[in-house]
C-alpha atoms as a PDB file:
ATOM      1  CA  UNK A   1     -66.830  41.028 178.810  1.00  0.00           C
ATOM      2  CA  UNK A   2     -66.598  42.990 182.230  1.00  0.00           C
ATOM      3  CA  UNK A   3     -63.556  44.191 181.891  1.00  0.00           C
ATOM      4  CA  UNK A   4     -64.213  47.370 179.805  1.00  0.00           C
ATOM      5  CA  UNK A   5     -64.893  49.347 182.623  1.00  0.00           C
ATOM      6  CA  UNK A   6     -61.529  48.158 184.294  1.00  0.00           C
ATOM      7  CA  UNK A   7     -59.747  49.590 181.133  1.00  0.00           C
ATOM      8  CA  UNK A   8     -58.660  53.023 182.508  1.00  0.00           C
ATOM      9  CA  UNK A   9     -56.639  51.916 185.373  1.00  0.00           C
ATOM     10  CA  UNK A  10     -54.132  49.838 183.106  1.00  0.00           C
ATOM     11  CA  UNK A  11     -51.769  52.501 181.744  1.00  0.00           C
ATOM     12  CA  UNK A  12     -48.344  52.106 179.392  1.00  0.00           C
ATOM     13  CA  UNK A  13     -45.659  54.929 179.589  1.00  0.00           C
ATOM     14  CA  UNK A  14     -41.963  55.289 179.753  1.00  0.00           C
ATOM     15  CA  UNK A  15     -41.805  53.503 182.679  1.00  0.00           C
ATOM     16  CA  UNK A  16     -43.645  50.101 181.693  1.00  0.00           C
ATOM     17  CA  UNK A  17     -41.798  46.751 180.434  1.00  0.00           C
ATOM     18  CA  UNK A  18     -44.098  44.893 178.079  1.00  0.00           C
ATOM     19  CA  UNK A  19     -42.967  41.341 177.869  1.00  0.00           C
ATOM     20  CA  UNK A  20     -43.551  38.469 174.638  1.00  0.00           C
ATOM     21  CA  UNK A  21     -45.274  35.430 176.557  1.00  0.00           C
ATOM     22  CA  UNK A  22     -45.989  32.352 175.019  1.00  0.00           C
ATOM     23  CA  UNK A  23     -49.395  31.348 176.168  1.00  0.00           C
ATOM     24  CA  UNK A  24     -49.513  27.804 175.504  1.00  0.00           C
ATOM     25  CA  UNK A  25     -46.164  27.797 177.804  1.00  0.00           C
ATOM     26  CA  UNK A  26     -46.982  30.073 180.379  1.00  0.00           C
ATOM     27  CA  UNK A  27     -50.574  30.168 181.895  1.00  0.00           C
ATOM     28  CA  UNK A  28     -52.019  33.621 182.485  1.00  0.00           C
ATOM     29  CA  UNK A  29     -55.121  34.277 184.485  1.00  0.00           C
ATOM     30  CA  UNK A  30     -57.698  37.276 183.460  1.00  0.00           C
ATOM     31  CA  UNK A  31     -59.372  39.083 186.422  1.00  0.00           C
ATOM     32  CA  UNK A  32     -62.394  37.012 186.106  1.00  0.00           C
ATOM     33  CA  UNK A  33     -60.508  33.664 186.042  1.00  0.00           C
ATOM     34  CA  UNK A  34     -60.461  33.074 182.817  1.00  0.00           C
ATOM     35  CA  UNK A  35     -57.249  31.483 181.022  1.00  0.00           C
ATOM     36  CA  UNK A  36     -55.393  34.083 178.485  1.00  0.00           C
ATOM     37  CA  UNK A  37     -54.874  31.577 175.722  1.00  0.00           C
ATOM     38  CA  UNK A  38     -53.560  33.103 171.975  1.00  0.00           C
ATOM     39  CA  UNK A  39     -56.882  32.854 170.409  1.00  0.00           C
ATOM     40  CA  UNK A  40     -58.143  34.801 173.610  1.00  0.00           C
ATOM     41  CA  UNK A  41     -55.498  37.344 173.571  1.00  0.00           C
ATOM     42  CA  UNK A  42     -56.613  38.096 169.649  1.00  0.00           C
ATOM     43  CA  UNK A  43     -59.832  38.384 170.583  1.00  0.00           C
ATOM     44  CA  UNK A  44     -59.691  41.439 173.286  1.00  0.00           C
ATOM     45  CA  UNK A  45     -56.453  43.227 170.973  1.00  0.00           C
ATOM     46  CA  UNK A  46     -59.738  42.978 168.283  1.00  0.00           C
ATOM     47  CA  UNK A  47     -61.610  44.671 170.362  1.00  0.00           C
ATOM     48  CA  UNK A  48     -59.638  47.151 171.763  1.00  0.00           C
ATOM     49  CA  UNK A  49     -58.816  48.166 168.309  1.00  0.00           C
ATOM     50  CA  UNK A  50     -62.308  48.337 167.742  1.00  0.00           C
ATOM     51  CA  UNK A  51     -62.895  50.503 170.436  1.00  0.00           C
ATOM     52  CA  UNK A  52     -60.294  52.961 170.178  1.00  0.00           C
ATOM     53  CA  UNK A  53     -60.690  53.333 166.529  1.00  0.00           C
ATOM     54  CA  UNK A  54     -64.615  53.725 167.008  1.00  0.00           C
ATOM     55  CA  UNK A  55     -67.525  53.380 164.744  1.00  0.00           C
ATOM     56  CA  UNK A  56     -66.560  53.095 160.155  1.00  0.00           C
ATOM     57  CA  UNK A  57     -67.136  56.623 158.666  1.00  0.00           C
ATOM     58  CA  UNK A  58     -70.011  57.479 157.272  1.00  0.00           C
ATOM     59  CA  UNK A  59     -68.497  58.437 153.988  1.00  0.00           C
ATOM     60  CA  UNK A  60     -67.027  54.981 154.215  1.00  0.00           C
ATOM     61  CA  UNK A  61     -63.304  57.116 153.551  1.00  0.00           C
ATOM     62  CA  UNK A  62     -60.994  56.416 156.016  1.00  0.00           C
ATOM     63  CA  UNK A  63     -61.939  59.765 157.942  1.00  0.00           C
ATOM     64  CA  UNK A  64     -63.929  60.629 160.914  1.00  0.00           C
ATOM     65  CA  UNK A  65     -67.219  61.643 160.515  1.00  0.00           C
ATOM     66  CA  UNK A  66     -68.458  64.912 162.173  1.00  0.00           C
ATOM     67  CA  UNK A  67     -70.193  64.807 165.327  1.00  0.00           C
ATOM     68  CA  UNK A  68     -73.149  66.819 165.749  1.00  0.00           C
ATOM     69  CA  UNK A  69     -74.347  67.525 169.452  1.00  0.00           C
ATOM     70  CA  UNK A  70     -78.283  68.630 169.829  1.00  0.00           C
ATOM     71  CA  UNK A  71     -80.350  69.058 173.182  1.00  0.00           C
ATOM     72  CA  UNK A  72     -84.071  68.123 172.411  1.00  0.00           C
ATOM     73  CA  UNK A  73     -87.128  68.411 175.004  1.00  0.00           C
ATOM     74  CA  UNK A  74     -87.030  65.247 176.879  1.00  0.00           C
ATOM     75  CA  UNK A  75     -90.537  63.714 175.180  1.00  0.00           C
ATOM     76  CA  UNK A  76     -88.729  64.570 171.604  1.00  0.00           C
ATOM     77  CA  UNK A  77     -86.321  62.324 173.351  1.00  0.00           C
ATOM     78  CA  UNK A  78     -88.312  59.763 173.903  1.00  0.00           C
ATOM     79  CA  UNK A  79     -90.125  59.505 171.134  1.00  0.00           C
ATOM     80  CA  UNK A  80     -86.752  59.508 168.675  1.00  0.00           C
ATOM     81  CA  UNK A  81     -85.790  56.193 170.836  1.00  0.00           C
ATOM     82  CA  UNK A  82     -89.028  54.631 170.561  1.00  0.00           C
ATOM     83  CA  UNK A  83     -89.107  54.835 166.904  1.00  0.00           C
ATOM     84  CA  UNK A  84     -85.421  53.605 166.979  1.00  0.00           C
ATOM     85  CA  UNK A  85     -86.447  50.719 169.329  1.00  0.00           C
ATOM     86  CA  UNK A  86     -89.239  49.977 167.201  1.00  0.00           C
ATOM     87  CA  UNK A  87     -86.880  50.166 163.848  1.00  0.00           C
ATOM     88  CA  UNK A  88     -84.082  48.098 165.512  1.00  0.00           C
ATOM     89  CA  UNK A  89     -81.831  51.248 164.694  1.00  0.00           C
ATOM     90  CA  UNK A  90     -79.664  53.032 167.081  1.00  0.00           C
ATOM     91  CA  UNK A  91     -81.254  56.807 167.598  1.00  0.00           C
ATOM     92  CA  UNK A  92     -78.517  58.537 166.070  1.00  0.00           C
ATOM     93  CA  UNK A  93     -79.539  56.685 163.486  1.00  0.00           C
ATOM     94  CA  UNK A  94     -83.258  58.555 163.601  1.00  0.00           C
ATOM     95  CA  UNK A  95     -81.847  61.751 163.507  1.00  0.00           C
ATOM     96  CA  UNK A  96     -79.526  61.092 160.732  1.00  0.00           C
ATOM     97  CA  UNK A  97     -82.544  59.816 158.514  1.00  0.00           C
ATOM     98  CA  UNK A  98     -84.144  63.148 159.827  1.00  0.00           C
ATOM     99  CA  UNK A  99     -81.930  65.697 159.023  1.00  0.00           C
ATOM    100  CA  UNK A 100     -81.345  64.281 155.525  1.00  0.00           C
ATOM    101  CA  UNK A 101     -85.017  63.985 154.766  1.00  0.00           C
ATOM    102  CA  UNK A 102     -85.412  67.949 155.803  1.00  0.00           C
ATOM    103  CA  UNK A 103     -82.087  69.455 154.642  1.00  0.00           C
END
């Protein structure tokens, strides 16, 4: 969208007045020129949500699922995101698939 990036230098606090706009009344312009419309507006709240609330859990519960950090050689590297690019899977993926098969 090429905003994302842009996301950390908007910040709400104490300080900040939010105001209720109607957007087929009042036009607002994104950064990139864009017209804010409603359905536009639901869109990017979507995805923020999205974003902050991060990937489902693997249990599929509403919890977070652990995070497990691992260094690897760099060729053990590669080859986990070959296979992945080669599965159409993500390589955490690989290594999840991994571990379960061995543990």
């Amino acid at each position: 969208m090429g905003t994302r990036n842009k996301a950390s230098k908007y910040r709400v606090d104490g300080a900040s007045s939010i105001e209720d706009v109607d957007l087929d009344e009042v036009e607002v312009r994104l950064p990139d020129g864009r017209r804010l419309t409603e359905e536009l507006a639901a869109e990017l709240a979507a995805d923020t949500i999205a974003r902050a609330v991060g990937r489902p859990s693997l249990s599929g519960r509403a919890e977070r699922s652990p995070h497990l950090g691992v260094r690897v050689t760099a060729e053990l590297n590669e080859r986990v995101r070959r296979r992945a690019a080669a599965e159409g899977k993500r390589a955490s993926d690989i290594v999840r698939e991994a571990l379960e098969h061995y543990v």
